[in-house]
PDB file of N, CA and C in Angstrom:
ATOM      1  N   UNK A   1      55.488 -25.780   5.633  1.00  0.00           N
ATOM      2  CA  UNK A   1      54.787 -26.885   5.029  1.00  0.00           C
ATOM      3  C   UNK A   1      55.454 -28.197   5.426  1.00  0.00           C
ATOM      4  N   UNK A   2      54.734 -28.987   5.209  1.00  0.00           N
ATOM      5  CA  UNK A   2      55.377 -30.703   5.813  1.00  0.00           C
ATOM      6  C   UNK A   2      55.797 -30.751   4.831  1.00  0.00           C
ATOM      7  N   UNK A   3      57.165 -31.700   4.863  1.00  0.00           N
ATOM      8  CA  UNK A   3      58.145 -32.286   4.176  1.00  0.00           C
ATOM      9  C   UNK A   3      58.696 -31.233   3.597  1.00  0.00           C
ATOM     10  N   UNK A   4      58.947 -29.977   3.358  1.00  0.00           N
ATOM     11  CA  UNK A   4      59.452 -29.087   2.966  1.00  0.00           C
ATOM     12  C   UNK A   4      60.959 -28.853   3.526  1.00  0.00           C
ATOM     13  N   UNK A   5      62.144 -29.030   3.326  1.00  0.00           N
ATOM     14  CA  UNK A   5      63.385 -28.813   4.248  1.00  0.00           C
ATOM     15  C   UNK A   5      63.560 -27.286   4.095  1.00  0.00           C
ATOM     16  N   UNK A   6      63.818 -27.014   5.455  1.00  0.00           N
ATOM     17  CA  UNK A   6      64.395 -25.127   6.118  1.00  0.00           C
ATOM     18  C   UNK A   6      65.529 -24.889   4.675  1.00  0.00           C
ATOM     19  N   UNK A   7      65.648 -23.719   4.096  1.00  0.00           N
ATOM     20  CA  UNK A   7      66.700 -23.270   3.663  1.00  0.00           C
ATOM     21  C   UNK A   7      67.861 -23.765   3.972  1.00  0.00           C
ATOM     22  N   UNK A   8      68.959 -23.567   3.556  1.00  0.00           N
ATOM     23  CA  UNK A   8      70.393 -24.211   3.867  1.00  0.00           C
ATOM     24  C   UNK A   8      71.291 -22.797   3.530  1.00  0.00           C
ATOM     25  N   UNK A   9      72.253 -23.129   5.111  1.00  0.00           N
ATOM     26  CA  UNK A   9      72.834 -21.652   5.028  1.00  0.00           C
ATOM     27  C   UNK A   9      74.192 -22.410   4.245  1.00  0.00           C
ATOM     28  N   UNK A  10      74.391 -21.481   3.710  1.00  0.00           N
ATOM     29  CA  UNK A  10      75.675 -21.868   2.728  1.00  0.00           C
ATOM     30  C   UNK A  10      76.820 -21.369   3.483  1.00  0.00           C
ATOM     31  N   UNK A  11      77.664 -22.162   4.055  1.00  0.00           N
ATOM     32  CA  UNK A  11      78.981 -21.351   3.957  1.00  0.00           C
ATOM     33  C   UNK A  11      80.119 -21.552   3.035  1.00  0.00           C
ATOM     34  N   UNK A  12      80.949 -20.691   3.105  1.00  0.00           N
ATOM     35  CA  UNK A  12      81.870 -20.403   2.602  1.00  0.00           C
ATOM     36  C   UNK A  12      83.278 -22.007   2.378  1.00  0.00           C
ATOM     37  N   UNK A  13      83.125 -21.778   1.244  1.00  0.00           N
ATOM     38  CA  UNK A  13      83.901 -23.473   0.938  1.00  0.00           C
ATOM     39  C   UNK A  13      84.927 -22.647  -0.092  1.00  0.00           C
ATOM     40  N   UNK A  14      85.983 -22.142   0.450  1.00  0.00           N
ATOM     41  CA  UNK A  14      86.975 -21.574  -0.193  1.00  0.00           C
ATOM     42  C   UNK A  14      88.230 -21.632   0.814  1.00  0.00           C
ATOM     43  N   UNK A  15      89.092 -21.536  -0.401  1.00  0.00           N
ATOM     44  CA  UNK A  15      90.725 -21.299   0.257  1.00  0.00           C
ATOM     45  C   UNK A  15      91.125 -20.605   1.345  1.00  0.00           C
ATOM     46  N   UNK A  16      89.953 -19.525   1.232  1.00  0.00           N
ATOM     47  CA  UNK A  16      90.204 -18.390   2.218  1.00  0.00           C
ATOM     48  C   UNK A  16      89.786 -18.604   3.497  1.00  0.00           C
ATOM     49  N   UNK A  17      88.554 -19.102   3.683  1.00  0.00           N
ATOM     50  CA  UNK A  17      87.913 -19.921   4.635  1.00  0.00           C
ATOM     51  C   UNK A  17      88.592 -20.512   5.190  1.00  0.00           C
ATOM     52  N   UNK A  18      89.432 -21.594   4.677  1.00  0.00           N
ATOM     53  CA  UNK A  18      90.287 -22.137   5.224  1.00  0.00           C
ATOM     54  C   UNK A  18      91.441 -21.754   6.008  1.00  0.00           C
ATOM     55  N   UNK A  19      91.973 -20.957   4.983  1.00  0.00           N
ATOM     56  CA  UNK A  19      93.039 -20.001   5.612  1.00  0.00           C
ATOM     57  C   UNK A  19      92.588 -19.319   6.765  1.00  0.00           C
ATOM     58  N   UNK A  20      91.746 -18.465   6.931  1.00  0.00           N
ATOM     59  CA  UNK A  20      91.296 -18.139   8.463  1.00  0.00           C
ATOM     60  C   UNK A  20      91.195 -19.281   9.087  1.00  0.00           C
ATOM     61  N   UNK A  21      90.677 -20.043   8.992  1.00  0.00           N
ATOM     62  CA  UNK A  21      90.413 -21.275  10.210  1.00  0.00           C
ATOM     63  C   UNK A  21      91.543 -21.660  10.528  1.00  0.00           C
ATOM     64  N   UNK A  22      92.612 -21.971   9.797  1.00  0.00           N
ATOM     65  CA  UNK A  22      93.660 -22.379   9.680  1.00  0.00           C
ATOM     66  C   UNK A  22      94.500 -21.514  10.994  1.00  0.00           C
ATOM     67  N   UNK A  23      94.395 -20.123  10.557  1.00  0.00           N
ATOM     68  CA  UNK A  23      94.836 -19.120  11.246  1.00  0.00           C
ATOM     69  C   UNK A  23      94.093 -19.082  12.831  1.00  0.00           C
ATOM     70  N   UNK A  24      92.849 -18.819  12.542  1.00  0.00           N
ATOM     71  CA  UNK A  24      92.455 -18.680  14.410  1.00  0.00           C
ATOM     72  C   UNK A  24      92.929 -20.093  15.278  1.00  0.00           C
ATOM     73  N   UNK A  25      92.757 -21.622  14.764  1.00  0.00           N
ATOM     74  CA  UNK A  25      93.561 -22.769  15.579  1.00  0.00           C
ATOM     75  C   UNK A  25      94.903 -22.692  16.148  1.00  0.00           C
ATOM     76  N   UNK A  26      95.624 -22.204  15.072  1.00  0.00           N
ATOM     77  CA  UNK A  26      96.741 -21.968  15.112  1.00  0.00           C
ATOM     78  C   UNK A  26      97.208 -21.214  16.270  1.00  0.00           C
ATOM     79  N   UNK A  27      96.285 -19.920  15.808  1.00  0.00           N
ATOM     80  CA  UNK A  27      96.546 -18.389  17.061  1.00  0.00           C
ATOM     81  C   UNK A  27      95.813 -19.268  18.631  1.00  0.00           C
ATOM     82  N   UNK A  28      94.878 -20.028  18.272  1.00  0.00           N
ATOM     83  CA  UNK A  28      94.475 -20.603  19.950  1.00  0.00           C
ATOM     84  C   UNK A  28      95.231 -21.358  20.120  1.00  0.00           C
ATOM     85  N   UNK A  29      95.911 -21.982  19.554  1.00  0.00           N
ATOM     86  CA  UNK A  29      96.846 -22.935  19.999  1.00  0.00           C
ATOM     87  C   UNK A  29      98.173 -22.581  21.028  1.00  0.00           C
ATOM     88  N   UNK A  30      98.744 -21.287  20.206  1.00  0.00           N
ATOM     89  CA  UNK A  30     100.073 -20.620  20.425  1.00  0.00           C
ATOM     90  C   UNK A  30      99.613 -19.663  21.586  1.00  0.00           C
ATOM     91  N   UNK A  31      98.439 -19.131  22.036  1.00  0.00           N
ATOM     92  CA  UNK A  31      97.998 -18.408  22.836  1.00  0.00           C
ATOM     93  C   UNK A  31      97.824 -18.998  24.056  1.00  0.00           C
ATOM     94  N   UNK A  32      97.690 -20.467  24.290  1.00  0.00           N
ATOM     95  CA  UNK A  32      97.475 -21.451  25.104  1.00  0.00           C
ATOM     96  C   UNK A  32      98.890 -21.760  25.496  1.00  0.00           C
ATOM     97  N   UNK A  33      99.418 -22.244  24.564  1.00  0.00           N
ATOM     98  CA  UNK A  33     100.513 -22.659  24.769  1.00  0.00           C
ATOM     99  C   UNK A  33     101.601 -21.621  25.856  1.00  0.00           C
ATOM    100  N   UNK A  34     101.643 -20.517  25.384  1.00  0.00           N
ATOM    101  CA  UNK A  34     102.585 -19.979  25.696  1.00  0.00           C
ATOM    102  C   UNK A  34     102.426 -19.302  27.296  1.00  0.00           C
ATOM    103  N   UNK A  35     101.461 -19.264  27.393  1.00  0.00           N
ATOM    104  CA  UNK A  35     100.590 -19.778  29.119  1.00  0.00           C
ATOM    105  C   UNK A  35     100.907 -20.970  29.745  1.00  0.00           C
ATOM    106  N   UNK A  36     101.006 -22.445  29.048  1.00  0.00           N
ATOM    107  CA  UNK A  36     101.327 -23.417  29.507  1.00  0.00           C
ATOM    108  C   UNK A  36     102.400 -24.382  29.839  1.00  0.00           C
ATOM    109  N   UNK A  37     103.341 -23.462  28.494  1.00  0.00           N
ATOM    110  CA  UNK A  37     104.099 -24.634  28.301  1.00  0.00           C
ATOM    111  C   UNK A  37     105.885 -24.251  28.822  1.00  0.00           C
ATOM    112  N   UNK A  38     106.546 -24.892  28.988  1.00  0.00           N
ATOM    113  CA  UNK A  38     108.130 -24.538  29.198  1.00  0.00           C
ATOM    114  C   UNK A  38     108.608 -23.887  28.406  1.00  0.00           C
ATOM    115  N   UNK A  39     109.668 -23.561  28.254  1.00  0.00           N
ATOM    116  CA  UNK A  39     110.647 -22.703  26.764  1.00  0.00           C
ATOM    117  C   UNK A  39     110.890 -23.882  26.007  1.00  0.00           C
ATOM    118  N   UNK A  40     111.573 -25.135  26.707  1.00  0.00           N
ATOM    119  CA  UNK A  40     111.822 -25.700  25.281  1.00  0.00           C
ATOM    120  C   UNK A  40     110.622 -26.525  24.465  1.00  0.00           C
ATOM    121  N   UNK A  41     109.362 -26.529  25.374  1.00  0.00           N
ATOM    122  CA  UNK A  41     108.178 -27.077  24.341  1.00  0.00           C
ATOM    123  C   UNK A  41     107.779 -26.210  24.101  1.00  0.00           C
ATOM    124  N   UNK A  42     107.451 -24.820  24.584  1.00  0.00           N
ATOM    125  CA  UNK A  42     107.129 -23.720  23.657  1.00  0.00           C
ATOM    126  C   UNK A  42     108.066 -23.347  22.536  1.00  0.00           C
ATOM    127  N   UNK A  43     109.441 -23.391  22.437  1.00  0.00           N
ATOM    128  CA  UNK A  43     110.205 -23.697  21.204  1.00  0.00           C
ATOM    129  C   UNK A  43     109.803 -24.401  20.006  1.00  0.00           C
ATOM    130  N   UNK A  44     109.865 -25.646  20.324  1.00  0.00           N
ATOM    131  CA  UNK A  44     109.283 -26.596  19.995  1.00  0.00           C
ATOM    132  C   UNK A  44     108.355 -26.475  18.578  1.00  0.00           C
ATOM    133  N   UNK A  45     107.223 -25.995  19.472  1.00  0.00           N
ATOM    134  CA  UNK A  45     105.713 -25.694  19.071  1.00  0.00           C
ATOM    135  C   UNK A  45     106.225 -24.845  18.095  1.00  0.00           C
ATOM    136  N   UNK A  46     106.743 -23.810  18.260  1.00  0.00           N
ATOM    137  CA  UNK A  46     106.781 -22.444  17.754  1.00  0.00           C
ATOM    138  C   UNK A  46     107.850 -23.094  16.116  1.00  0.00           C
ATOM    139  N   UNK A  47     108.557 -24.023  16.454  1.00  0.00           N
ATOM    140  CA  UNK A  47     109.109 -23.862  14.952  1.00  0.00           C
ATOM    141  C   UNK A  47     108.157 -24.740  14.001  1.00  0.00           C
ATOM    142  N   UNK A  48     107.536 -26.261  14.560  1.00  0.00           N
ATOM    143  CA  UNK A  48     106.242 -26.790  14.068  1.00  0.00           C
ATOM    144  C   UNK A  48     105.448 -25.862  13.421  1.00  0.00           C
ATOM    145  N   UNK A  49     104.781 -24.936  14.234  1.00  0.00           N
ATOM    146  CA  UNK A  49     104.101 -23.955  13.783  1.00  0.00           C
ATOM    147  C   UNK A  49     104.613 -23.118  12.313  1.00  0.00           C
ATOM    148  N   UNK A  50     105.942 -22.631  12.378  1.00  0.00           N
ATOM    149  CA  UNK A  50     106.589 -22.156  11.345  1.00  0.00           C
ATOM    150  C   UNK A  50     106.631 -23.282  10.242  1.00  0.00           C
ATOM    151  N   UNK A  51     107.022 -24.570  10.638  1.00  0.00           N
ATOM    152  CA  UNK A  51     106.545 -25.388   9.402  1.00  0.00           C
ATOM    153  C   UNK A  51     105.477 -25.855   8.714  1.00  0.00           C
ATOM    154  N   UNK A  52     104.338 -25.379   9.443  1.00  0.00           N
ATOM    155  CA  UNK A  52     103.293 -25.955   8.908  1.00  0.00           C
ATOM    156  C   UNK A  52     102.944 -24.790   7.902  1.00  0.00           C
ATOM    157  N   UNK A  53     102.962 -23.067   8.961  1.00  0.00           N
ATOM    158  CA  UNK A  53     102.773 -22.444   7.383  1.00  0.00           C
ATOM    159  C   UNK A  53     103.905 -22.063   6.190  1.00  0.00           C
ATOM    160  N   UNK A  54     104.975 -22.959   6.700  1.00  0.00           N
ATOM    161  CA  UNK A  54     105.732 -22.485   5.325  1.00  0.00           C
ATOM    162  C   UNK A  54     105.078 -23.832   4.327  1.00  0.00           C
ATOM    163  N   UNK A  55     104.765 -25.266   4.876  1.00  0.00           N
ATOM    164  CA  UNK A  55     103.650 -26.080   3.801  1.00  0.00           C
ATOM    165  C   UNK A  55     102.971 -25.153   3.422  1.00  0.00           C
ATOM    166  N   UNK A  56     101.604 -24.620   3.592  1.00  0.00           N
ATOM    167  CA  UNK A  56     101.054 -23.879   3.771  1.00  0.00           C
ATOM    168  C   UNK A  56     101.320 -22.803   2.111  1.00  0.00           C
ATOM    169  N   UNK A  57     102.264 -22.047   2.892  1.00  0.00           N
ATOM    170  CA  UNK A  57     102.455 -21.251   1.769  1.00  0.00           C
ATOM    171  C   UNK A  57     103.395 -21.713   0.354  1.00  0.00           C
ATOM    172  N   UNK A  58     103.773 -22.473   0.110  1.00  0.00           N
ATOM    173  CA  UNK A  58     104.081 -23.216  -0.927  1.00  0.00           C
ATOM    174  C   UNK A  58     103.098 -24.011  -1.608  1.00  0.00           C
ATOM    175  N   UNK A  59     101.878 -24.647  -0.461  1.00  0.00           N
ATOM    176  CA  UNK A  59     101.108 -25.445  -1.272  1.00  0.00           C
ATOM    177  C   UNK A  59     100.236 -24.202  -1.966  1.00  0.00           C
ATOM    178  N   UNK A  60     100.193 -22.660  -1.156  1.00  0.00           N
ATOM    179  CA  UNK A  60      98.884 -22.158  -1.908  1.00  0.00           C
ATOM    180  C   UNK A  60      99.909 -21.418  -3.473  1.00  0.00           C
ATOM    181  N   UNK A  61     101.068 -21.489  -3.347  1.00  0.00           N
ATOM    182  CA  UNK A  61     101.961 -20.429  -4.553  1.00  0.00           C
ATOM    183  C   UNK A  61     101.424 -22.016  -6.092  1.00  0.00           C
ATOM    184  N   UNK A  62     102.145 -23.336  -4.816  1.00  0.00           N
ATOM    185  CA  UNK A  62     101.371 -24.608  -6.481  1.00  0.00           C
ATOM    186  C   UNK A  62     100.253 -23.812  -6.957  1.00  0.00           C
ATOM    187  N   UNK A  63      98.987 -24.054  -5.781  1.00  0.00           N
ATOM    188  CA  UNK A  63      97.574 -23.815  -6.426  1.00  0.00           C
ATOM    189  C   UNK A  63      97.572 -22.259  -7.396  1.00  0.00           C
ATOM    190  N   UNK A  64      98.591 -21.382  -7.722  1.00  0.00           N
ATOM    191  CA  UNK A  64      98.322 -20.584  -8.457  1.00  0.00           C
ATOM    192  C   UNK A  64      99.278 -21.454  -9.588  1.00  0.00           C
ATOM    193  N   UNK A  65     100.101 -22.245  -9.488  1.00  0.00           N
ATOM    194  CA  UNK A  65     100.904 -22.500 -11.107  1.00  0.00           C
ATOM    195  C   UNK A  65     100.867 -23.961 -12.014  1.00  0.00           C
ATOM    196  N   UNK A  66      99.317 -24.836 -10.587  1.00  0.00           N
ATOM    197  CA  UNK A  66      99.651 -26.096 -10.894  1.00  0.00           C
ATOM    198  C   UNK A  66      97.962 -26.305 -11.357  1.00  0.00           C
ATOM    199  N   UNK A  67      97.602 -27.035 -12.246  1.00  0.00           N
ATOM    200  CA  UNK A  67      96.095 -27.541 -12.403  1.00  0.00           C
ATOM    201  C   UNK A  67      95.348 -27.997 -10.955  1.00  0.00           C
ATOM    202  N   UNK A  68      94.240 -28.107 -11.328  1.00  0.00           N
ATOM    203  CA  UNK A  68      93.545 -28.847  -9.916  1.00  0.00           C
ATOM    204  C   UNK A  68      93.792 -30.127 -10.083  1.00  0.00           C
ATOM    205  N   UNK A  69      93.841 -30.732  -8.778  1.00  0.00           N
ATOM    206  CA  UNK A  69      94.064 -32.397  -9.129  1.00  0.00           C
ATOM    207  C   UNK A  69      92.112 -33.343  -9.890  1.00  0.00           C
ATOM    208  N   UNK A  70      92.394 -34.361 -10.445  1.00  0.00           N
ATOM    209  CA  UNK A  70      91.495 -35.049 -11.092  1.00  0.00           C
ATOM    210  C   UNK A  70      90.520 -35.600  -9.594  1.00  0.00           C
ATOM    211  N   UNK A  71      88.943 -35.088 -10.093  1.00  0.00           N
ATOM    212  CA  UNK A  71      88.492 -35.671  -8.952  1.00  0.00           C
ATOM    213  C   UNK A  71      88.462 -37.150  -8.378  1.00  0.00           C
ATOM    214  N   UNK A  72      88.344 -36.963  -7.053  1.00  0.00           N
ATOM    215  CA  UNK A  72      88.664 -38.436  -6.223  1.00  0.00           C
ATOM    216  C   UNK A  72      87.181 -39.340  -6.725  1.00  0.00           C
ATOM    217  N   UNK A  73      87.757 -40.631  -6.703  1.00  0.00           N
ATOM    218  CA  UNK A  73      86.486 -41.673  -6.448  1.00  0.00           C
ATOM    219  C   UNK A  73      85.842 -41.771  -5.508  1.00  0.00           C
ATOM    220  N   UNK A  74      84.778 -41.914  -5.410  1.00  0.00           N
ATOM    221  CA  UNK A  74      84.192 -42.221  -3.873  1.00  0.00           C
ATOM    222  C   UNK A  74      84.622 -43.081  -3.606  1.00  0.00           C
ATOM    223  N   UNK A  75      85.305 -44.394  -3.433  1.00  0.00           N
ATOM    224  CA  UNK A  75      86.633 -45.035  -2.934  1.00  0.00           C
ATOM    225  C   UNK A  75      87.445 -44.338  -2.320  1.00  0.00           C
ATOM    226  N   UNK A  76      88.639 -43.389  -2.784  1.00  0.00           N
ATOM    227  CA  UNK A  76      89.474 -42.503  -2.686  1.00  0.00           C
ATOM    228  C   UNK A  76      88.631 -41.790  -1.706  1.00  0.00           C
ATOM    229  N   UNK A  77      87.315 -40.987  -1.562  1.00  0.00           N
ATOM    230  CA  UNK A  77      86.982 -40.185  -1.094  1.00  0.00           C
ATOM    231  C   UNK A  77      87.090 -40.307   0.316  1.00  0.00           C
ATOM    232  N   UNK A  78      86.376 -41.641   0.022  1.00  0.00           N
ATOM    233  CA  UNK A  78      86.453 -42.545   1.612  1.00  0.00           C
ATOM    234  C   UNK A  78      87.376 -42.528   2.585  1.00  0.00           C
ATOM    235  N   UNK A  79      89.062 -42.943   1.543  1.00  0.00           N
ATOM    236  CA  UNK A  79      89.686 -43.500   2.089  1.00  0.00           C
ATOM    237  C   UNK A  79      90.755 -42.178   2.604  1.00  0.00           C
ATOM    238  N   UNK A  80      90.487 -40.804   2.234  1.00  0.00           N
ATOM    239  CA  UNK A  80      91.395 -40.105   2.210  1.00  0.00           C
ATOM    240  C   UNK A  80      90.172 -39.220   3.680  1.00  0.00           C
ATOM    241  N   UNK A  81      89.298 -39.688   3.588  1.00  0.00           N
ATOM    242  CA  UNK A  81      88.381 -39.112   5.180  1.00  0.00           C
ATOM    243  C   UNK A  81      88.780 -39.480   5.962  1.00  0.00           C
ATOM    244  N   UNK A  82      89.253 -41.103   5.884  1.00  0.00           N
ATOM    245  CA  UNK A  82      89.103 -41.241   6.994  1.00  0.00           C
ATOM    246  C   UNK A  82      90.448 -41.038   7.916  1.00  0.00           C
ATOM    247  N   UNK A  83      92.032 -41.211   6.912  1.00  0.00           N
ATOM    248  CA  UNK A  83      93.194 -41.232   6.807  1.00  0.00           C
ATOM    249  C   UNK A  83      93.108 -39.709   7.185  1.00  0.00           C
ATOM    250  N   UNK A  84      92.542 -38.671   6.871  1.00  0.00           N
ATOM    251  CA  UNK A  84      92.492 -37.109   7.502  1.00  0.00           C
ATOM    252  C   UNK A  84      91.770 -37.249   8.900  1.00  0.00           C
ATOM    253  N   UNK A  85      90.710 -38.124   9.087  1.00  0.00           N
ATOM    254  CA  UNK A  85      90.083 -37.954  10.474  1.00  0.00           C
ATOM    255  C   UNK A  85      91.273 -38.646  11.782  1.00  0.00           C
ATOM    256  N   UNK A  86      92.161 -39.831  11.097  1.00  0.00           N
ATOM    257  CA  UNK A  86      93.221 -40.396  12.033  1.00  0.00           C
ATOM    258  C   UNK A  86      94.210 -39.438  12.593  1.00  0.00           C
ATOM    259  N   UNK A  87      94.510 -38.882  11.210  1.00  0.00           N
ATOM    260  CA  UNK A  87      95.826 -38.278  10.952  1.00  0.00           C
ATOM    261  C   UNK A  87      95.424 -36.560  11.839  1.00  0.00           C
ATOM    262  N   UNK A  88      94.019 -36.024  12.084  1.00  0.00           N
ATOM    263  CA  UNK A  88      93.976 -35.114  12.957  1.00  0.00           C
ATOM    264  C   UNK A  88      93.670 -35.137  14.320  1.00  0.00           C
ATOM    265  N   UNK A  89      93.352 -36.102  14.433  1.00  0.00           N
ATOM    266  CA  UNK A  89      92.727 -36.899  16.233  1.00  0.00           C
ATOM    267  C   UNK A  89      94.137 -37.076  16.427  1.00  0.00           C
ATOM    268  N   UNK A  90      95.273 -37.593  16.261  1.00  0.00           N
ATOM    269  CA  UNK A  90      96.234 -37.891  16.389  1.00  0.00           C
ATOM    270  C   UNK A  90      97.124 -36.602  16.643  1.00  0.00           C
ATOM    271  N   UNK A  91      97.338 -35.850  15.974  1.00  0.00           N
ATOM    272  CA  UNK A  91      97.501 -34.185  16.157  1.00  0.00           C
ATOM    273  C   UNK A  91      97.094 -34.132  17.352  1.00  0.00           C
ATOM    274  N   UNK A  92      96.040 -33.771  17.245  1.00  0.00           N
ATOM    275  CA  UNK A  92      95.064 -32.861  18.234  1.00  0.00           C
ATOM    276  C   UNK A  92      95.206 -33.345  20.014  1.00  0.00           C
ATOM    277  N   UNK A  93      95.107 -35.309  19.790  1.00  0.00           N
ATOM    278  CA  UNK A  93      95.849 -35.516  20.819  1.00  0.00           C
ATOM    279  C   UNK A  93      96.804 -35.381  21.634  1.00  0.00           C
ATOM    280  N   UNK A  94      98.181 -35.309  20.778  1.00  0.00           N
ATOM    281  CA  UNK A  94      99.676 -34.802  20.993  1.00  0.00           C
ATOM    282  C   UNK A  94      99.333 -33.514  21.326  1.00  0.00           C
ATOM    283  N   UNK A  95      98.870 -32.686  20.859  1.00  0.00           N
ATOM    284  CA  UNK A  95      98.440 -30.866  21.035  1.00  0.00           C
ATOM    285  C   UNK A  95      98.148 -30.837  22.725  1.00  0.00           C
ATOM    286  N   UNK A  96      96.820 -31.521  22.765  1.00  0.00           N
ATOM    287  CA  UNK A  96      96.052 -31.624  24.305  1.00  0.00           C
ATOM    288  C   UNK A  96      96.998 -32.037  25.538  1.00  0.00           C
ATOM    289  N   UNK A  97      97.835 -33.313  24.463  1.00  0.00           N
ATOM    290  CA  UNK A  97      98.738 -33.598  25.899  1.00  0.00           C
ATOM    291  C   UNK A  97      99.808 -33.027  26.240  1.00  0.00           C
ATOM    292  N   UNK A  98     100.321 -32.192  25.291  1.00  0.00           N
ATOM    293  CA  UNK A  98     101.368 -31.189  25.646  1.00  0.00           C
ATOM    294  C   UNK A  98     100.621 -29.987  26.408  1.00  0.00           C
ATOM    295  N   UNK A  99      99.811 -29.524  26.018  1.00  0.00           N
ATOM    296  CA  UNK A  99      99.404 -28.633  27.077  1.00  0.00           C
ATOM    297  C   UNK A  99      98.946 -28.894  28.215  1.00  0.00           C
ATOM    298  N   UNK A 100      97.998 -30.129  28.457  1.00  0.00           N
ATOM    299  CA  UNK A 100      98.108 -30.833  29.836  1.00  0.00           C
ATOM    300  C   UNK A 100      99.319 -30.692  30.827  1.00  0.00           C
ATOM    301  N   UNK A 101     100.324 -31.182  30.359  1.00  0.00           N
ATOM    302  CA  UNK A 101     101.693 -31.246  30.959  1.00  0.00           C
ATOM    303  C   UNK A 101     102.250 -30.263  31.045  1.00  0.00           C
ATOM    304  N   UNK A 102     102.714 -29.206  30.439  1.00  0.00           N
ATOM    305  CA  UNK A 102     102.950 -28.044  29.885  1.00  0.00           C
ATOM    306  C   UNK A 102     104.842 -28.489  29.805  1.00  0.00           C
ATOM    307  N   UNK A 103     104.786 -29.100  29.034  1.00  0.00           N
ATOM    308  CA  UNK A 103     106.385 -29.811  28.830  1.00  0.00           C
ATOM    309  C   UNK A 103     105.667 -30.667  27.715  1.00  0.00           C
ATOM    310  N   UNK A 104     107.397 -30.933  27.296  1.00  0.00           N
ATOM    311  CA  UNK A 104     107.413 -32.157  25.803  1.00  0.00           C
ATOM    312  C   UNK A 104     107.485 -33.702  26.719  1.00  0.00           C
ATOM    313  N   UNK A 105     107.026 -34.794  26.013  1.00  0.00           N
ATOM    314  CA  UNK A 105     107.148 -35.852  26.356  1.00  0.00           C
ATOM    315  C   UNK A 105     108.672 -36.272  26.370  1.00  0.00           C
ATOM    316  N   UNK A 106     109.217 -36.846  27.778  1.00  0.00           N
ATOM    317  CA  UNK A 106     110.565 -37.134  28.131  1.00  0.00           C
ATOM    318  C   UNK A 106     111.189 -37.399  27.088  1.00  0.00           C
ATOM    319  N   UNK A 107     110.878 -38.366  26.216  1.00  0.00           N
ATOM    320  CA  UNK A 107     111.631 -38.643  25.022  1.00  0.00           C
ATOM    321  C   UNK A 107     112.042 -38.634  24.098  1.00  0.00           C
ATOM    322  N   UNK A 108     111.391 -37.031  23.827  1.00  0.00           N
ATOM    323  CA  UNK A 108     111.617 -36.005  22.572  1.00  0.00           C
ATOM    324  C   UNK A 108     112.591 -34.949  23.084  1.00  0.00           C
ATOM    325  N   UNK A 109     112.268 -34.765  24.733  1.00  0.00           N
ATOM    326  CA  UNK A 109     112.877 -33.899  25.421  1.00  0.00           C
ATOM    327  C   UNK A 109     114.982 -34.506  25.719  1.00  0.00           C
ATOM    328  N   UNK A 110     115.092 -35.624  25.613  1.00  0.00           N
ATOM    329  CA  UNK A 110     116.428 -36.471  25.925  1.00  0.00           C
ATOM    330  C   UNK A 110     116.205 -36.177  24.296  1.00  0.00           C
ATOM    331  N   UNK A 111     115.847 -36.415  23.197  1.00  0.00           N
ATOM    332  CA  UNK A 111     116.335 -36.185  21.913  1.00  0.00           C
ATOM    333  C   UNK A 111     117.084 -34.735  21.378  1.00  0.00           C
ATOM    334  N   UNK A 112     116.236 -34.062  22.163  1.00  0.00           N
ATOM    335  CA  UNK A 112     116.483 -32.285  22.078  1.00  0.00           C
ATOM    336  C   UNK A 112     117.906 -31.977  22.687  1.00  0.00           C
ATOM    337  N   UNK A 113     118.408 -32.966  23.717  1.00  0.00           N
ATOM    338  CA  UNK A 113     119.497 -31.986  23.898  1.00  0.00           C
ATOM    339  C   UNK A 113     120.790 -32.768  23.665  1.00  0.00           C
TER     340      UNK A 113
END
């Protein structure tokens, strides 16, 4: 019928969801990497990696002992999109250009030793 909108597939908007997604980036990341990169930026990577899920697993042990936080304003909502959209382009960049190169940028690399 006109003007009628198609069904809407629902997905999955849970912790868990996340957690897999979380998990397959991760696993493409380290799977790439370790094809691309030197020992000491594959090092590197590999303890990053260990820190992100030990965040990870501390933030999910809170979410079993801590309340949910108070919902955001659409202000806040805004401002925390867009501060996540910087804050992962920015990632994702550093990610791309280390594997481009398959080495750390010189000046992390003179910090390392």
């Amino acid at each position: 019928m006109l003007g009628q909108n198609p069904p809407m597939r629902t997905q999955p908007n849970t912790y868990t969801a996340y957690s897999i997604g979380c998990a397959s980036v991760w696993g493409a990341i380290l799977l790439l990497a370790r094809r691309r990169l030197d020992s000491q930026a594959w090092n590197t990577l590999r303890v990053v990696c260990s820190g992100w899920w030990m965040g990870w697993t501390s933030a999910t042990i809170a979410r079993i002992g801590y309340p949910p936080p108070k919902p955001l304003t659409p202000v806040g909502e805004r401002r925390l999109r867009i501060a996540s959209i910087v804050l992962v382009a920015l990632g994702l960049a550093n990610v791309i250009r280390m594997l481009v190169t398959g080495r750390l940028p010189p000046e992390l690399q003179r910090r390392l030793k």
